[in-house]
Each structure stands twice: as structure tokens, then as C-alpha cells.
C-alpha atoms as a PDB file:
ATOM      1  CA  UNK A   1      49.740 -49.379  -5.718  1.00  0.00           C
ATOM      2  CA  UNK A   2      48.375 -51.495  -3.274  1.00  0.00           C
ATOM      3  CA  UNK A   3      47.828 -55.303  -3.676  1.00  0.00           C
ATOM      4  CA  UNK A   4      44.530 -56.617  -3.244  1.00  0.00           C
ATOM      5  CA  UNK A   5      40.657 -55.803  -4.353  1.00  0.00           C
ATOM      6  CA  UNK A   6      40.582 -53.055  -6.857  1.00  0.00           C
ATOM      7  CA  UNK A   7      37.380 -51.022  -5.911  1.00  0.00           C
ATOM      8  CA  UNK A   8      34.609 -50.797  -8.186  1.00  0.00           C
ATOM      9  CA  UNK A   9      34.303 -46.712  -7.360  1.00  0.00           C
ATOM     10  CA  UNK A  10      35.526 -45.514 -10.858  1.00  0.00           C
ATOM     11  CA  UNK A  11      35.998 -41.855 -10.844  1.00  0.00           C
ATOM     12  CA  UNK A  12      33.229 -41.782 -13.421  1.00  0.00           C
ATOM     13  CA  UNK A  13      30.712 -43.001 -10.500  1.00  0.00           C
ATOM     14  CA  UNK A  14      32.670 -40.972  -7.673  1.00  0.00           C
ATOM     15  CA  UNK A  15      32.102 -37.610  -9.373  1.00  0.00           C
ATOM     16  CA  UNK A  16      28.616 -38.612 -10.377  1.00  0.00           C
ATOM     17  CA  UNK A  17      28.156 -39.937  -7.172  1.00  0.00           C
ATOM     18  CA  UNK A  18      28.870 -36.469  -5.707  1.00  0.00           C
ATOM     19  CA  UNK A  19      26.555 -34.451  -7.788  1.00  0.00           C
ATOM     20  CA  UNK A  20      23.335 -36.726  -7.350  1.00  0.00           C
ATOM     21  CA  UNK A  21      23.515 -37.283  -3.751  1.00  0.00           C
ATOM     22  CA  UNK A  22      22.800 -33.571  -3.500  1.00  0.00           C
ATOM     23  CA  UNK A  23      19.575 -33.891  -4.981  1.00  0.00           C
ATOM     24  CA  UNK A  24      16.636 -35.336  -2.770  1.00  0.00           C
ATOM     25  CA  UNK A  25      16.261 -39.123  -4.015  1.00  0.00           C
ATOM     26  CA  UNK A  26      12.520 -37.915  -5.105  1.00  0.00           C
ATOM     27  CA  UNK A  27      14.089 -35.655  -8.092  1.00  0.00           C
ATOM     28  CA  UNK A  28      15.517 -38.856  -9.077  1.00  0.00           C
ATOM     29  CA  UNK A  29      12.243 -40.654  -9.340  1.00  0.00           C
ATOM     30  CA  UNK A  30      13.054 -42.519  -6.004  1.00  0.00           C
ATOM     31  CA  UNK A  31      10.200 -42.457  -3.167  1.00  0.00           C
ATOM     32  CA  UNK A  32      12.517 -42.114   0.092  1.00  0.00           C
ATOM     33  CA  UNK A  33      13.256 -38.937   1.393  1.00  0.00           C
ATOM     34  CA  UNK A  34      16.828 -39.352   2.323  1.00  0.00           C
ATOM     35  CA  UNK A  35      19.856 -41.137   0.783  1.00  0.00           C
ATOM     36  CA  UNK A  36      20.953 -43.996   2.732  1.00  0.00           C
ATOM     37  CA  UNK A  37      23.244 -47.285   1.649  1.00  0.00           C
ATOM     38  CA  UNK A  38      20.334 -49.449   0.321  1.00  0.00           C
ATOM     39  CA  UNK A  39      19.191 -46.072  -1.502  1.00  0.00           C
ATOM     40  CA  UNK A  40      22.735 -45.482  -3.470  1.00  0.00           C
ATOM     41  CA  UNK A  41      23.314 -49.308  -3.781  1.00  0.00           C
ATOM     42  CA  UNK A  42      19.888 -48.893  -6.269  1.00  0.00           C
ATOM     43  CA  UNK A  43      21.133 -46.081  -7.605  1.00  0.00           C
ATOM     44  CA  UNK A  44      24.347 -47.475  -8.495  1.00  0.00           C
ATOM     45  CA  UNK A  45      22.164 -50.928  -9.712  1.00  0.00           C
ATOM     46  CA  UNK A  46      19.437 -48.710 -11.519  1.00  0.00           C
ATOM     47  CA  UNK A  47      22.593 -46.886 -13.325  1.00  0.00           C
ATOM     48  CA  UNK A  48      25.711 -48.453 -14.085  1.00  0.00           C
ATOM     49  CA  UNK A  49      24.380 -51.691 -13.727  1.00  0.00           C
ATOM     50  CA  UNK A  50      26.505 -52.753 -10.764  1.00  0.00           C
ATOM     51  CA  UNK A  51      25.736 -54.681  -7.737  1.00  0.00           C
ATOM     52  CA  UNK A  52      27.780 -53.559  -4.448  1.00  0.00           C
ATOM     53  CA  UNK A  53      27.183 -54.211  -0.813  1.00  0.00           C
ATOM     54  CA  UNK A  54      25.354 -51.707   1.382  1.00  0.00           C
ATOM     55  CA  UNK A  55      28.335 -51.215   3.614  1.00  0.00           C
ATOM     56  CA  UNK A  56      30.128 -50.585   0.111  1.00  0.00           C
ATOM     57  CA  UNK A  57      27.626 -47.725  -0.856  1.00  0.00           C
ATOM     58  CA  UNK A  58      28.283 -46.356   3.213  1.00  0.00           C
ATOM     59  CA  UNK A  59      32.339 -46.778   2.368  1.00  0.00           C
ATOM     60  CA  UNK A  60      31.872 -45.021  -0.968  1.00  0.00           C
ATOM     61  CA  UNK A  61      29.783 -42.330   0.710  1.00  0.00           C
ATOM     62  CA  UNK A  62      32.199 -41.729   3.380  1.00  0.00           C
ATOM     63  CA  UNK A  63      35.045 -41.492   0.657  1.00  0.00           C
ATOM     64  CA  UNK A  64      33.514 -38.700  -1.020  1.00  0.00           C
ATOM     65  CA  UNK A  65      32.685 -36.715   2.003  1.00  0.00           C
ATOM     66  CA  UNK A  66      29.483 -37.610   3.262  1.00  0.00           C
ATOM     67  CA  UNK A  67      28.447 -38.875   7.019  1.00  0.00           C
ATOM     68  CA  UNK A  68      25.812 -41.239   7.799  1.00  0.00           C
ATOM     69  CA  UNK A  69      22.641 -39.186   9.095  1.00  0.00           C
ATOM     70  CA  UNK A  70      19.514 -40.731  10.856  1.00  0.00           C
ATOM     71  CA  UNK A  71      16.186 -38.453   9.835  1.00  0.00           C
ATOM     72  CA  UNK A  72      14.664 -36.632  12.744  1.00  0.00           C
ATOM     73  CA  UNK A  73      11.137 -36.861  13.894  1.00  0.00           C
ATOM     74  CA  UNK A  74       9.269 -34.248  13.406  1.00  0.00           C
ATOM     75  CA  UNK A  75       5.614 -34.165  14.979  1.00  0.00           C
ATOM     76  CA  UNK A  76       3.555 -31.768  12.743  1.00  0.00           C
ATOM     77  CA  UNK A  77       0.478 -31.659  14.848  1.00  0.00           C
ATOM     78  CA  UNK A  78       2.358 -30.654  17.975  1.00  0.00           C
ATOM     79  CA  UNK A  79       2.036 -26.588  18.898  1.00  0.00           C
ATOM     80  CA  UNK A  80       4.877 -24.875  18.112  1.00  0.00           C
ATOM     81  CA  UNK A  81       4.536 -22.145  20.656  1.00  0.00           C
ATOM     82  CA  UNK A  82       3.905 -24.866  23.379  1.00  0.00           C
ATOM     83  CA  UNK A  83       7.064 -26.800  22.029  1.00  0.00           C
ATOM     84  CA  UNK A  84       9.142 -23.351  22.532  1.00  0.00           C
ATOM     85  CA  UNK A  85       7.704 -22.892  26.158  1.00  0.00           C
ATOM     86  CA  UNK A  86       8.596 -26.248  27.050  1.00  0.00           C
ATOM     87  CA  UNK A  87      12.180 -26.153  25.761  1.00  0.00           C
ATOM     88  CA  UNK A  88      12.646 -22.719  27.414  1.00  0.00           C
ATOM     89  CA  UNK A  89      11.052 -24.182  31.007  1.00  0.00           C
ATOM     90  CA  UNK A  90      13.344 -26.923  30.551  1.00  0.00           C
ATOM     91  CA  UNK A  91      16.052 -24.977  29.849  1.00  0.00           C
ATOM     92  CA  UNK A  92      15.440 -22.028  33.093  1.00  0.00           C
ATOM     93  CA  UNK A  93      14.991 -25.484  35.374  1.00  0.00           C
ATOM     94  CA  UNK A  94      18.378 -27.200  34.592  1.00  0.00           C
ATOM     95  CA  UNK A  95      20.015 -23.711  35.360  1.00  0.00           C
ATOM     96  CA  UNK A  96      18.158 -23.267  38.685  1.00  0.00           C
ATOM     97  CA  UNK A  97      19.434 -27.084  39.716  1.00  0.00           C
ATOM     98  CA  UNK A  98      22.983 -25.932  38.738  1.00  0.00           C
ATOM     99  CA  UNK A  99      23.118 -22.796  40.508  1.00  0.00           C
ATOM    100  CA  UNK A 100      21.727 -24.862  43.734  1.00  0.00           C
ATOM    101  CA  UNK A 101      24.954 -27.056  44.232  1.00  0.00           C
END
């Protein structure tokens, strides 16, 4: 065993951890959509009573198998068909440029 910091990740919190990251925070009563550090450092606060960094909470994520994500933009008043033509236009252009060369 390693000298040093023992962590505070119990396996206790790692396994419960895993099971309510699943969930969207908003079945736990939270109001953001998506888990981030500041999220599961409340979480771990709200529940075991322990205070941890928010690079902790991104360590602790990471150790149990889950990647940071950023949440896409979506733009719900935009036309999907017109979104579709655009992507395909795009898409026939940059092939056109390529075959030019």
C-alpha cells in the first residue's frame, strides 16, 4: 500500500456513486440537467456529509469510468429539414473541392 493521502472514495460511495450518476440529476431532486464536478461534489455533501474538491468529484468520476462531457446546443426553433439540407450541401461541397485538386 502506498504511502500518502488515503482517498475519501470508500467503496460504499464508489458503488453508489456508479448507480446514481446514471440517473438524470432531476430524479434526484437536483435542477441541472447533466452531472458535472460541482453537481457530484453536492451530491456527495447533500449525502454522506463530505466536503471534496471539484477536481476530486472529476478524479472520482474518471475512476469509476466516466469522461467529462460538455452539453450540446441544441436550437429548437431551427427547421429541421433546412438543418438536413444544409449539412448535406455542406457535405456535396467539401467533396467537389476535394475531387478538384
Amino acid at each position: 500500500e502506498g504511502k500518502g493521502r488515503k482517498t475519501g472514495l470508500t467503496k460504499q460511495i464508489e458503488e453508489d456513486l456508479k448507480v446514481q450518476v446514471l440517473k438524470t440529476p432531476s430524479e434526484l431532486g437536483y435542477t441541472q440537467a447533466i452531472w458535472d464536478g460541482k453537481l457530484v461534489c453536492k451530491y456527495i455533501s447533500d449525502t454522506y456529509s463530505l466536503t471534496i474538491a471539484v477536481r476530486t468529484a472529476q478524479d472520482w468520476m474518471h475512476k469509476i469510468g466516466f469522461t467529462r462531457q460538455r452539453p450540446r446546443y441544441r436550437f429548437n426553433k431551427a427547421d429541421q429539414a433546412l438543418n438536413e439540407q444544409f449539412k448535406a450541401d455542406v457535405k456535396k461541397n467539401s467533396m467537389n473541392k476535394r475531387t478538384m485538386k
